[in-house]
Protein backbone atom coordinates (compact mmCIF):
# COMPACT_ATOMS: atom_id res chain seq x y z
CA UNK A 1 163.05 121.11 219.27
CA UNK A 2 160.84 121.66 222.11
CA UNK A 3 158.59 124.64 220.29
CA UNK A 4 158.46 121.75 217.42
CA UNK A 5 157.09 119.79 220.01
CA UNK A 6 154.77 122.52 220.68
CA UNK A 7 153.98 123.06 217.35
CA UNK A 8 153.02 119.20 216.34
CA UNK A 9 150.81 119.73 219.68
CA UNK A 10 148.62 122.64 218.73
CA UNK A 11 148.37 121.01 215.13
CA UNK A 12 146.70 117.78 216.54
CA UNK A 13 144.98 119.31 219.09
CA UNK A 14 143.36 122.08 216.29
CA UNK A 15 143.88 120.39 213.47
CA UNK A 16 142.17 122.85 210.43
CA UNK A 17 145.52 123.27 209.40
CA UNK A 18 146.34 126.37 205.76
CA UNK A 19 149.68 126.51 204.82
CA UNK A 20 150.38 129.34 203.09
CA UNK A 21 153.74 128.79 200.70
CA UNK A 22 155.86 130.97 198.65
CA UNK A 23 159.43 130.46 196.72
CA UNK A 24 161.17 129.48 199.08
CA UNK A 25 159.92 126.21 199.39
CA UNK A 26 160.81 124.91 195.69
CA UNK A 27 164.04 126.22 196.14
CA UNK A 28 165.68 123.06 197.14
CA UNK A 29 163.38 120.89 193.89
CA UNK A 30 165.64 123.31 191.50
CA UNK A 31 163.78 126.90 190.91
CA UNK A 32 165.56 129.63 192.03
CA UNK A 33 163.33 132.22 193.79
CA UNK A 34 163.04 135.24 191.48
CA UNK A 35 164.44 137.85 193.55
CA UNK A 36 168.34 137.32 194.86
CA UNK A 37 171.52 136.54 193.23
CA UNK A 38 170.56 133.41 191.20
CA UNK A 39 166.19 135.34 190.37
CA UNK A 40 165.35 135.51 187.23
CA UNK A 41 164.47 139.12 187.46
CA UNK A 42 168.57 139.96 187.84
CA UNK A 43 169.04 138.52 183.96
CA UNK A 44 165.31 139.88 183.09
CA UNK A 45 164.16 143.09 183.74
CA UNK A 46 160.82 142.26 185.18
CA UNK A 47 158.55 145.25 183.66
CA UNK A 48 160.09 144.18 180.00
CA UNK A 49 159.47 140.55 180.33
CA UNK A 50 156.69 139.93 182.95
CA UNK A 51 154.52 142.15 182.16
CA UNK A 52 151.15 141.81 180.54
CA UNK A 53 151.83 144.78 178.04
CA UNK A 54 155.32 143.53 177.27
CA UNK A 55 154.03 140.23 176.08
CA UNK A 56 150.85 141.51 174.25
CA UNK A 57 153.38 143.83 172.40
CA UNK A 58 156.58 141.58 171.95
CA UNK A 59 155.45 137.95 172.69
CA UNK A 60 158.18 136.16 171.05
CA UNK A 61 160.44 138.39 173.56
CA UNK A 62 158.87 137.68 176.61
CA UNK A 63 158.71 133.96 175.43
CA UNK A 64 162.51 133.74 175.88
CA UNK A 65 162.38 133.98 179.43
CA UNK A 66 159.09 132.01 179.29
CA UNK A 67 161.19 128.81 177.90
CA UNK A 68 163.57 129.06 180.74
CA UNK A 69 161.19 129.00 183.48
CA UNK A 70 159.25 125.91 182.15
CA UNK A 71 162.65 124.12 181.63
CA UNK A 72 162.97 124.58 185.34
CA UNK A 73 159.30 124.04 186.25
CA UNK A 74 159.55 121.02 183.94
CA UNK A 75 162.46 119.40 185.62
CA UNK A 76 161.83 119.99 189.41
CA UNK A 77 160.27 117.11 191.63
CA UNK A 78 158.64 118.29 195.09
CA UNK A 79 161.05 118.72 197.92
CA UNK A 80 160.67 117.10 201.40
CA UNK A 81 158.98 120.26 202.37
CA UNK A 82 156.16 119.78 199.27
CA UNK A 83 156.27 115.97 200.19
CA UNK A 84 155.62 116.68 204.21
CA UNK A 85 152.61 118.76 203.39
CA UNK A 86 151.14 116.22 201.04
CA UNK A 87 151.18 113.79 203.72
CA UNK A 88 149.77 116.79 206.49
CA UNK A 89 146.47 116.41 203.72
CA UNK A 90 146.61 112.60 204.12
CA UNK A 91 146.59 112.38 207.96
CA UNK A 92 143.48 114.88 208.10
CA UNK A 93 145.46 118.07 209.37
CA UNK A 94 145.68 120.37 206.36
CA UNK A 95 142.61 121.53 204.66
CA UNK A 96 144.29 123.06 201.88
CA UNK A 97 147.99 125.24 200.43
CA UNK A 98 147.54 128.54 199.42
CA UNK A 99 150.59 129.07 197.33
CA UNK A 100 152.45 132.24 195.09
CA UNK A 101 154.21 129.20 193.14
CA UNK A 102 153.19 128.47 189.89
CA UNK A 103 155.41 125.26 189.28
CA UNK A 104 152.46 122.93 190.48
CA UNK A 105 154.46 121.08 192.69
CA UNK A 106 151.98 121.34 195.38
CA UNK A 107 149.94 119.07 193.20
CA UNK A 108 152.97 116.87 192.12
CA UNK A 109 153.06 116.12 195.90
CA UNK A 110 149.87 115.05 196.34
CA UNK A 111 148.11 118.00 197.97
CA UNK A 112 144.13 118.01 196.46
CA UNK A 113 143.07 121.45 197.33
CA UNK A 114 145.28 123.62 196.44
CA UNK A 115 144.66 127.63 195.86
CA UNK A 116 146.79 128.65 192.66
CA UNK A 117 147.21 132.88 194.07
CA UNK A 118 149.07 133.33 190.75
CA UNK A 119 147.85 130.73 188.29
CA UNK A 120 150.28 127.46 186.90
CA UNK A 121 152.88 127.30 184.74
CA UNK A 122 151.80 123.86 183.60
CA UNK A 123 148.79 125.87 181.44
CA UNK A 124 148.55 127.98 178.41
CA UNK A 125 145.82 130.39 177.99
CA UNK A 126 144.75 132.51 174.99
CA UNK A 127 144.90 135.98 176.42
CA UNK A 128 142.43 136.73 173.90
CA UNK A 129 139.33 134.11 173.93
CA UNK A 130 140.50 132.78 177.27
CA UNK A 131 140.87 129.33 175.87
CA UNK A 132 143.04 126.90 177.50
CA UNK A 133 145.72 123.75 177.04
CA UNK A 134 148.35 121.49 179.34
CA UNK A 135 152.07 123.49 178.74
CA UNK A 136 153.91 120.10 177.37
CA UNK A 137 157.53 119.87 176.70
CA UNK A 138 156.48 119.77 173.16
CA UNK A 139 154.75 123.36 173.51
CA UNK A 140 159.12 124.38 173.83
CA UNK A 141 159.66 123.36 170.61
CA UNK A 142 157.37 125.56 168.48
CA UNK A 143 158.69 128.91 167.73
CA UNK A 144 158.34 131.59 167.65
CA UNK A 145 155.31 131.17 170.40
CA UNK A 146 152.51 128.43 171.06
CA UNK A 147 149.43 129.67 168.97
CA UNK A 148 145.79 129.40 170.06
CA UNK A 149 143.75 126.57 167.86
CA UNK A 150 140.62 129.06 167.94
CA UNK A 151 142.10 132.63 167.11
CA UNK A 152 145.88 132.49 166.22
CA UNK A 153 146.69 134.39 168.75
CA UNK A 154 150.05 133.70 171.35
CA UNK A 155 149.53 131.88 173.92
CA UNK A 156 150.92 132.90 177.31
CA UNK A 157 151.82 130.44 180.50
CA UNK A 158 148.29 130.78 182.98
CA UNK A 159 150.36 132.65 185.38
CA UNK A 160 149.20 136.49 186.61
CA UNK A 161 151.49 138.72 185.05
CA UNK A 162 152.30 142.34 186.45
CA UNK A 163 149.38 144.17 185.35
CA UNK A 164 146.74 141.26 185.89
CA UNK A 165 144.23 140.92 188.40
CA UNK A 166 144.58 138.03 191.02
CA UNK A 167 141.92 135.31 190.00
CA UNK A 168 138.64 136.33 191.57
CA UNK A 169 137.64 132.92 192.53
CA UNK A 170 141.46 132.39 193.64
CA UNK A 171 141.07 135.36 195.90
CA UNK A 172 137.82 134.56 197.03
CA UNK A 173 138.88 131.04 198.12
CA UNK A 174 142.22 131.90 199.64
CA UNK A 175 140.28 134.51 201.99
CA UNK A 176 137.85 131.68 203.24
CA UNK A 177 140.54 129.20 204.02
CA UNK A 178 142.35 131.99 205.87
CA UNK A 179 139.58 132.74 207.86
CA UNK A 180 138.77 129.53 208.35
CA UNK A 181 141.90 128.19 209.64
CA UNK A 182 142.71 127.16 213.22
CA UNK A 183 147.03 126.84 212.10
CA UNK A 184 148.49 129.16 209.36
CA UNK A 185 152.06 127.71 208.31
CA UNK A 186 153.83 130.30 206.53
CA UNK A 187 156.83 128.78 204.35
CA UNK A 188 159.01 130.61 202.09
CA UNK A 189 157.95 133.57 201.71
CA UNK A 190 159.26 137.04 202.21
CA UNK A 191 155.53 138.22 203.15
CA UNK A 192 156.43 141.75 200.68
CA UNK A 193 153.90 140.78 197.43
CA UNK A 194 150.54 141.88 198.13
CA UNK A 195 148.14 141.27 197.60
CA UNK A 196 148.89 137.82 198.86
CA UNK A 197 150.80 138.88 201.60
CA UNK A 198 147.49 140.38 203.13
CA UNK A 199 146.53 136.98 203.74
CA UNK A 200 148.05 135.48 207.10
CA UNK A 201 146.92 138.71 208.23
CA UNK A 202 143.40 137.64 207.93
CA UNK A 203 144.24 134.33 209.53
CA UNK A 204 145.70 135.88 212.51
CA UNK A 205 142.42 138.40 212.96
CA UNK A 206 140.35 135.45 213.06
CA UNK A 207 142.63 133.94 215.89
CA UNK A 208 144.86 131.31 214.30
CA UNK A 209 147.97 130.46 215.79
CA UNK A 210 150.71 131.72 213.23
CA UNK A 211 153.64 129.19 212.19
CA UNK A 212 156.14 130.70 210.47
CA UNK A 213 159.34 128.64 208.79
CA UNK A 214 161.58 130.33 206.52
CA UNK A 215 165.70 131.53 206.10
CA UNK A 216 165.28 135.03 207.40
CA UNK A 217 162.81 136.80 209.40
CA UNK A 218 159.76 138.84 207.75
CA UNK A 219 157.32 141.27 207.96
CA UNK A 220 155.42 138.88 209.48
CA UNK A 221 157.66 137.14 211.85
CA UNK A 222 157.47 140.49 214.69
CA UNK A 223 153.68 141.27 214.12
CA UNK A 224 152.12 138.20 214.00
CA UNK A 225 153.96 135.17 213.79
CA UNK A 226 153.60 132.86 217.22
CA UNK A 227 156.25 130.14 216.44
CA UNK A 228 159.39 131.26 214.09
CA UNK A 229 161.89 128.44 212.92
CA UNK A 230 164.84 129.71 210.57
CA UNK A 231 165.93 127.42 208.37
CA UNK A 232 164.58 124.89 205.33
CA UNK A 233 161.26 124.00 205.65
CA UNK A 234 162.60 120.81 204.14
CA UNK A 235 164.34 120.32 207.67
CA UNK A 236 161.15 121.07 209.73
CA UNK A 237 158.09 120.14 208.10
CA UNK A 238 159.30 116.44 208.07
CA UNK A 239 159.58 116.29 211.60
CA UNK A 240 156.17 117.52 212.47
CA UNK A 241 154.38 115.42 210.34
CA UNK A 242 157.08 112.66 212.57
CA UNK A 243 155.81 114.38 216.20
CA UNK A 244 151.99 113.61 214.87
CA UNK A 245 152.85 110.04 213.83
């Protein structure tokens, strides 16, 4: 409790506040990371269903696994942890969530500027004329694939499949806020998929105190992280946005 203390401290004495999120955090709103026991990637072999050469060759197979994860996506609310960070924004603290997810929960809990690292679930986009549309709950239901309007072709979920380039302006973006940043909360992630995990790397070369919450220790937590809390960032986010209140 008392580095908490700390913690809520150095945030309102700093303020300029990234948080930098990855599964772990919509764990607890219903989506089960992808790696582990319950990840997607034990029922679906990753390099047949994820990537981008798998579903420009087979789309209506990758679109099987496609449909679960928007079932998910579709059905999960923001956590505490989502909720706590939306209210960081609020108070003036965090300038903005750099996040892996692509559930758009960040968004769902009120956060404004949030950096998408590998796109949203909530969008289709035409992998061929680049044209885009919301993913609805009525986008399920056609089979065997959503079809671009313009060319006919599938449409995929706007999400960076392997053998995509990060989003330049995503990349671009994340780096300033990184830089930028006085606090870098790390939440939820197991700091291992670059390039992403590059990031609180840059935060820490430009001097930011490093915050680090997740259920096991990381790559991160004995080379740069200053403050390490193991647990649910559902437990501890909560209370610091209490301490600054």
């Amino acid at each position: 409790m008392e580095d908490l203390k700390k913690v809520a401290e150095i945030v309102k004495e700093k303020g300029q506040v990234v948080a930098f999120t990855g599964a772990g955090i919509s764990v607890e709103s219903g989506i089960p990371t992808f790696r582990g026991a319950q990840g997607l990637w034990e029922r679906y072999d990753p390099d047949e269903y994820a990537h981008i050469r798998s579903f420009l060759r087979n789309p209506e197979k990758v679109w099987m696994m496609l449909r679960e994860m928007a079932y998910l996506i579709f059905e999960a609310k923001p956590s505490p942890a989502h909720l706590a960070l939306g209210e960081l924004e609020r108070m003036g603290f965090l300038r903005a969530v750099i996040t892996q997810n692509v559930d758009g929960l960040h968004h769902e809990a009120g956060n404004k500027n949030v950096i998408e690292y590998h796109g949203n679930h909530r969008w289709l986009v035409c992998p061929s004329c680049h044209s885009k549309k919301p993913f609805t709950r009525e986008s399920l239901n056609v089979f065997p694939y959503p079809r671009c309007e313009r060319c006919e072709r599938a449409l995929k979920p706007d999400v960076v499949f392997f053998g995509e380039s990060i989003p330049l302006d995503a990349m671009i973006r994340a780096n300033e806020e990184a830089k930028n940043c006085k606090v870098m909360l790390i939440i939820g992630t197991s700091g291992v998929v670059y390039p992403a995990a590059e990031i609180p790397y840059i935060s820490k070369a430009y001097g930011a105190t490093i915050v680090e919450i997740n259920l096991e220790r990381t790559p991160f937590t004995n080379s740069i992280t200053d403050y390490f809390f193991a647990g649910s960032a559902s437990t501890y986010l909560p209370e610091i946005v209490k301490l600054l209140k």
